[in-house]
Every structure is written in structure tokens, then in C-alpha cells.
Protein backbone atom coordinates (compact mmCIF):
# COMPACT_ATOMS: atom_id res chain seq x y z
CA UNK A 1 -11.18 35.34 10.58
CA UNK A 2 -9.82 33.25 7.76
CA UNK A 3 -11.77 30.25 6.04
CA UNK A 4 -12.02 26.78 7.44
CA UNK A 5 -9.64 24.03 6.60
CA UNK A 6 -12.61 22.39 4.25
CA UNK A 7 -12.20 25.32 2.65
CA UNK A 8 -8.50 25.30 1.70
CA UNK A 9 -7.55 24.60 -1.91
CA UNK A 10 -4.77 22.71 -0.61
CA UNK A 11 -6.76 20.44 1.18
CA UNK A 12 -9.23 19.61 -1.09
CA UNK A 13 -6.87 18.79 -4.01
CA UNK A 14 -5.24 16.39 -1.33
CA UNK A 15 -8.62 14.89 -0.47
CA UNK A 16 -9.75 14.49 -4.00
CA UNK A 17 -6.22 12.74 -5.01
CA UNK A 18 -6.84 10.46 -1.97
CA UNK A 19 -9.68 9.62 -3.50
CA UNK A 20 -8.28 8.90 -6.99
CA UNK A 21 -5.67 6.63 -4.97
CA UNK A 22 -8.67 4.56 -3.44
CA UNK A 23 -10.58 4.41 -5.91
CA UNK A 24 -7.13 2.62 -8.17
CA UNK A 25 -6.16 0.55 -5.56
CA UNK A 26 -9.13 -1.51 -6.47
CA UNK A 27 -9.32 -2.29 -2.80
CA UNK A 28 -12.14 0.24 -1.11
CA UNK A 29 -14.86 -1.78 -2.80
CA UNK A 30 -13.80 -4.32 -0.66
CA UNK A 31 -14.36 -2.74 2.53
CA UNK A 32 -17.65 -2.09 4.04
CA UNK A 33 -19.50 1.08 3.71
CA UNK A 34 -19.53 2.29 7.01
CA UNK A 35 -15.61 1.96 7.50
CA UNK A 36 -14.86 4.00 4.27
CA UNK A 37 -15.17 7.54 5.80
CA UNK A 38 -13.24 6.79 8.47
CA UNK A 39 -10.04 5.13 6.53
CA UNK A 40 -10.20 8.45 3.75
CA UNK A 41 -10.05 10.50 6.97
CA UNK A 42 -7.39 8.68 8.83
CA UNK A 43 -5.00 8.90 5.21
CA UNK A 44 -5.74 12.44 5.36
CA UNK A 45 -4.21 12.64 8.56
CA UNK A 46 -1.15 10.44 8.31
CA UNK A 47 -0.39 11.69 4.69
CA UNK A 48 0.19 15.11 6.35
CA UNK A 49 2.80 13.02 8.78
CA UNK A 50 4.11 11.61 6.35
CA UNK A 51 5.19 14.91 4.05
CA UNK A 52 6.52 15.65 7.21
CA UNK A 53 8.88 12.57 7.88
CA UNK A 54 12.63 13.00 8.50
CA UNK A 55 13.52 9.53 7.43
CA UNK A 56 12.45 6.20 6.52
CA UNK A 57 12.38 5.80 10.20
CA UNK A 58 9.82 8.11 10.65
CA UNK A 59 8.16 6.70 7.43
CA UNK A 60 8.03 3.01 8.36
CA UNK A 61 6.38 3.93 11.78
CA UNK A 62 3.74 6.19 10.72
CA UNK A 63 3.08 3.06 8.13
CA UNK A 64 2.96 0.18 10.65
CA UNK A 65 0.55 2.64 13.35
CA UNK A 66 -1.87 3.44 10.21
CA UNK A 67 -1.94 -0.22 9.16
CA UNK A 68 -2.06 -1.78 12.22
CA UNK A 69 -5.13 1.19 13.14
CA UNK A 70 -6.34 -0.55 9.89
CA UNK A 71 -6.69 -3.85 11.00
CA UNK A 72 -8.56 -2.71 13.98
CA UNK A 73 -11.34 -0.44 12.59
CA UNK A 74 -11.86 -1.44 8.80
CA UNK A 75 -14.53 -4.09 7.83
CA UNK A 76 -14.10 -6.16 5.07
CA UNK A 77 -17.84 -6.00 3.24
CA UNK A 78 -19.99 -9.52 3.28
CA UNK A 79 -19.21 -10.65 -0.08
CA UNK A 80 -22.17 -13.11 -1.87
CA UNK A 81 -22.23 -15.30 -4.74
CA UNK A 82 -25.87 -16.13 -6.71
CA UNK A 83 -27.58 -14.53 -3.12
CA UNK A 84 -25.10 -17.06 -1.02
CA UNK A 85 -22.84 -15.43 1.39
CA UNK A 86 -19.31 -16.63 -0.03
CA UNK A 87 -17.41 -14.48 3.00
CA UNK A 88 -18.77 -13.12 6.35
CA UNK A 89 -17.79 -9.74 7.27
CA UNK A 90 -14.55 -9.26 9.13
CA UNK A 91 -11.62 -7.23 9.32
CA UNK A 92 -8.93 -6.43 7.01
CA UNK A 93 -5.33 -7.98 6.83
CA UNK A 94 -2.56 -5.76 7.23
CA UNK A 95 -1.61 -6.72 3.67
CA UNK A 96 -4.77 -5.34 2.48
CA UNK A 97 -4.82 -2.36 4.48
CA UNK A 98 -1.15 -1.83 3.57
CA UNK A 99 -2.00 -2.48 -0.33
CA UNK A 100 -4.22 0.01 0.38
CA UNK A 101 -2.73 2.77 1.78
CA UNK A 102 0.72 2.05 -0.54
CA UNK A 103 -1.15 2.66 -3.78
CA UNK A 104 -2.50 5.77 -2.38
CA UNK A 105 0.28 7.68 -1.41
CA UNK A 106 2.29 6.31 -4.65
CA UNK A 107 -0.65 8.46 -6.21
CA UNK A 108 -0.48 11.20 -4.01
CA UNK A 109 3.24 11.57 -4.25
CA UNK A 110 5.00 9.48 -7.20
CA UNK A 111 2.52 10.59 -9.12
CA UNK A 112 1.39 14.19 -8.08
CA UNK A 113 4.21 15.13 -6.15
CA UNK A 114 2.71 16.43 -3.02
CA UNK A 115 2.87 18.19 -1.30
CA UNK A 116 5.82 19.85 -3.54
CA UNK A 117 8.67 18.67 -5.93
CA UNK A 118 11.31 18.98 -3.17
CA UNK A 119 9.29 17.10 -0.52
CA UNK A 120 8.36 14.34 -2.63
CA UNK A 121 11.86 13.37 -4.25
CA UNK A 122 13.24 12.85 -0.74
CA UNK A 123 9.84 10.85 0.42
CA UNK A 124 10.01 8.62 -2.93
CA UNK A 125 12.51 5.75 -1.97
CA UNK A 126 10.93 5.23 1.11
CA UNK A 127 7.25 4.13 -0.64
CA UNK A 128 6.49 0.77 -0.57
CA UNK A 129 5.90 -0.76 -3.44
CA UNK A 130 1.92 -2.43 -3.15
CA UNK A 131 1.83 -6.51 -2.62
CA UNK A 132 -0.62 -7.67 -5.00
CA UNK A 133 -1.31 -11.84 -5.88
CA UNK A 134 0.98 -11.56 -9.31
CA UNK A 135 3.87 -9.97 -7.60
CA UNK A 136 4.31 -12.77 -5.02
CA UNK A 137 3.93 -15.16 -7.53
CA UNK A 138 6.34 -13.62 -9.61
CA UNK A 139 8.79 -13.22 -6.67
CA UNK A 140 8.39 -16.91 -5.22
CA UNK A 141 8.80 -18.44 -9.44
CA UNK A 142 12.16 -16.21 -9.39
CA UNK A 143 13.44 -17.04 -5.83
CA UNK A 144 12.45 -20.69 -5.99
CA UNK A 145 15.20 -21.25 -8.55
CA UNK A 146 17.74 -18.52 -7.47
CA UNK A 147 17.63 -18.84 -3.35
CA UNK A 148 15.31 -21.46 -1.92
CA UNK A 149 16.34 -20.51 1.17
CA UNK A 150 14.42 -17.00 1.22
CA UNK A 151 11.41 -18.82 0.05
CA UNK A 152 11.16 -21.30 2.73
CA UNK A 153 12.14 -18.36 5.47
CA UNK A 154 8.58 -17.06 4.00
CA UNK A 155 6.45 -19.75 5.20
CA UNK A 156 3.73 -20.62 4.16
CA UNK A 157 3.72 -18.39 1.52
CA UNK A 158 1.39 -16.28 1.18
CA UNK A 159 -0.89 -16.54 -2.22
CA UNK A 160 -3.39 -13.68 -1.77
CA UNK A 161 -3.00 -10.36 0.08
CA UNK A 162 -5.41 -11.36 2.54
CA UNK A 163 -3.34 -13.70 4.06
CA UNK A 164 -0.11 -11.02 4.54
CA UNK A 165 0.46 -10.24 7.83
CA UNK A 166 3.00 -7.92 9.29
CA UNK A 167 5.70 -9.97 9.36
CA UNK A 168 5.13 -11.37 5.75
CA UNK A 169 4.59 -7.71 4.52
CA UNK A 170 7.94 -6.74 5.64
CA UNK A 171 9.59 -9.74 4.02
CA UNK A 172 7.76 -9.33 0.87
CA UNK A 173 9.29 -5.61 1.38
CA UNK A 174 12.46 -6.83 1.58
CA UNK A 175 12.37 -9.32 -1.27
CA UNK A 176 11.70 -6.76 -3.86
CA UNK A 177 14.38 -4.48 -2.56
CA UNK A 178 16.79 -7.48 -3.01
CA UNK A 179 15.40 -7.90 -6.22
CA UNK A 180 16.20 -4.68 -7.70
CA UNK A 181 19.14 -5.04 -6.47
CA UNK A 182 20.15 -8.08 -7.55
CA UNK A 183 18.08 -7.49 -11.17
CA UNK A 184 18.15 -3.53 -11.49
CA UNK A 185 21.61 -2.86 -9.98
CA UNK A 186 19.82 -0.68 -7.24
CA UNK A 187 18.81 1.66 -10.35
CA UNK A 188 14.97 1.68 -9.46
CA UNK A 189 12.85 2.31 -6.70
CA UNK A 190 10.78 0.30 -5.05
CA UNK A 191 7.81 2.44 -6.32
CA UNK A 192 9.07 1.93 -10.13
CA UNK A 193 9.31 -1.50 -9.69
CA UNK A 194 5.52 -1.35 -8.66
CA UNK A 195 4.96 0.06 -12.31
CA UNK A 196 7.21 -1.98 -14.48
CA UNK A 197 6.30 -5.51 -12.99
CA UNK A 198 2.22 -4.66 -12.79
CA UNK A 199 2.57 -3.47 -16.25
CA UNK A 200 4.31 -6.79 -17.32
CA UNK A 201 2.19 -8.99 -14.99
CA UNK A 202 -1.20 -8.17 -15.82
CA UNK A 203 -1.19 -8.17 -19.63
């Protein structure tokens, strides 16, 4: 009888890179305590779909189910301020559970390359790259002056993640694949431009 999944090197390198992925998307200490297990466990799950995709079809819906599960079952932790409550508990946005799950599988396969080199060079244009306050700023300050008219289709706009919903997330999405077009010639991903602009942003 062989070993139990637990037991599977595989698996556990997987489950600790997950957590690497949480713990640099700076977002799980956000979430309440008791809904942690249960979103490592459900990334677990879909990262295996998602090494498994056929195309960014198959991509994009295993990402809106997850974030939209997201919304539904992760707690955003009571936050306080000098013993004050500043924020109730609540849910998450999509943007934040999006953020979230974005940064972890750009760890889990930009950066490792699971679940092999093959796999993730055909999964890599399809990552997201993750919405963050200085990237929509950065966006709106460039698209202000070169096409108002995307701006105000983006309304209000959204200054923190917490107030991205789906709709917003997908234009955001869309945005930064115009901009690499329009400012990288197409010669980037998505998932590079996450690196060079949050590089450039937060100095």
C-alpha cells in the first residue's frame, strides 16, 4: 500500500511554496485566523487545476470560481487602532482575494516553475499580474493624460484593492495588457510587468 498524499514530496514542496506565496502577498495577515486553513487548502486544490488548464479559458474560470469561493468564505480580521476597533470583521473583496491568490501562483509558477519547465512556460501568459494601490495609481496618472476615456469607463476608480470588484478586476486586467502593449510592444508578460512596475513603484 503506498504512502499517503501528505506524504508525497511533491506535495509538500507545493504546500510549502504556497505558503511562501501567502506569506509575500502581504495579504494573509489580513484575513482572520480561522479562514486561513481553509483558503491554503482551497489553492492547493485549484493550483492542481490550474497545471492542468488547456487555455486561458480554462485559466480565467478556475480564477473567477476560486475568487468568487473567496469572497464567500474568507474573513477579513477585526483590525484596531490604540484598543479602538478601526474595521469590523467582514469578508474579503474579490480584489483582495484575487491579489491574493495572483501573487501566489506567480510564486508557485513564474518563480518555481511548477509543476515542471514545460507546464509552466505555457501557463505563464495567462497569470495575472496582482492589483496593488501603486499600480492603479500609476495606471489612472498614465491613462488620464493618454485616453480619458478608459479612465472614466472605470468608474469610480478604485483607490485601494478593497474596493475592486469583479468587474473592476477585469478592467484593471485589461488596462495593463493594453499597457504593455502600447509601452512594451507586447514584449512582456503580464507577470513581468508585475515585477518591473512594483520594483519602480515602491522605492
Amino acid at each position: 500500500m503506498g504512502r499517503p498524499s501528505l506524504c508525497d514530496p511533491h506535495n509538500i514542496k507545493l504546500r510549502n511554496i504556497i505558503d511562501m506565496g501567502l506569506t509575500f502577498s502581504a495579504m494573509i495577515r489580513l484575513f482572520k485566523k480561522e479562514t486561513k486553513g481553509k483558503l491554503h487548502e482551497r489553492i492547493m486544490e485549484d493550483a492542481k487545476k490550474i497545471f492542468d488548464a488547456k487555455s486561458i479559458e480554462d485559466f480565467n474560470s478556475i480564477h473567477s470560481i476560486f475568487c468568487k469561493w473567496g469572497v464567500e468564505n474568507v474573513l477579513l480580521a477585526e483590525r484596531k487602532k490604540n484598543e479602538k476597533v478601526i474595521k469590523k470583521e467582514g469578508p474579503a473583496s474579490y480584489g483582495q482575494i484575487a491579489k491574493t491568490f495572483d501573487v501566489v501562483m506567480k510564486v508557485v509558477i513564474y518563480y518555481s516553475r511548477l509543476p515542471d519547465f514545460e507546464t509552466s512556460e505555457k501557463i505563464l501568459p495567462w497569470l495575472n499580474p496582482a492589483v496593488d494601490t501603486q499600480m492603479m495609481k500609476m495606471l489612472k496618472k498614465h491613462y488620464k493624460k493618454q485616453n480619458p476615456l478608459l479612465i472614466k469607463n472605470i468608474s469610480p476608480w478604485p483607490i485601494t484593492v478593497e474596493e475592486v470588484c469583479e468587474v473592476k478586476y477585469q478592467q484593471i486586467q485589461d488596462l495593463v495588457r493594453k499597457f504593455i502593449n502600447d509601452e512594451h510592444n507586447g514584449d512582456i508578460i503580464p507577470v513581468q510587468f508585475d515585477d518591473i512596475y512594483w520594483n519602480q513603484l515602491n522605492r
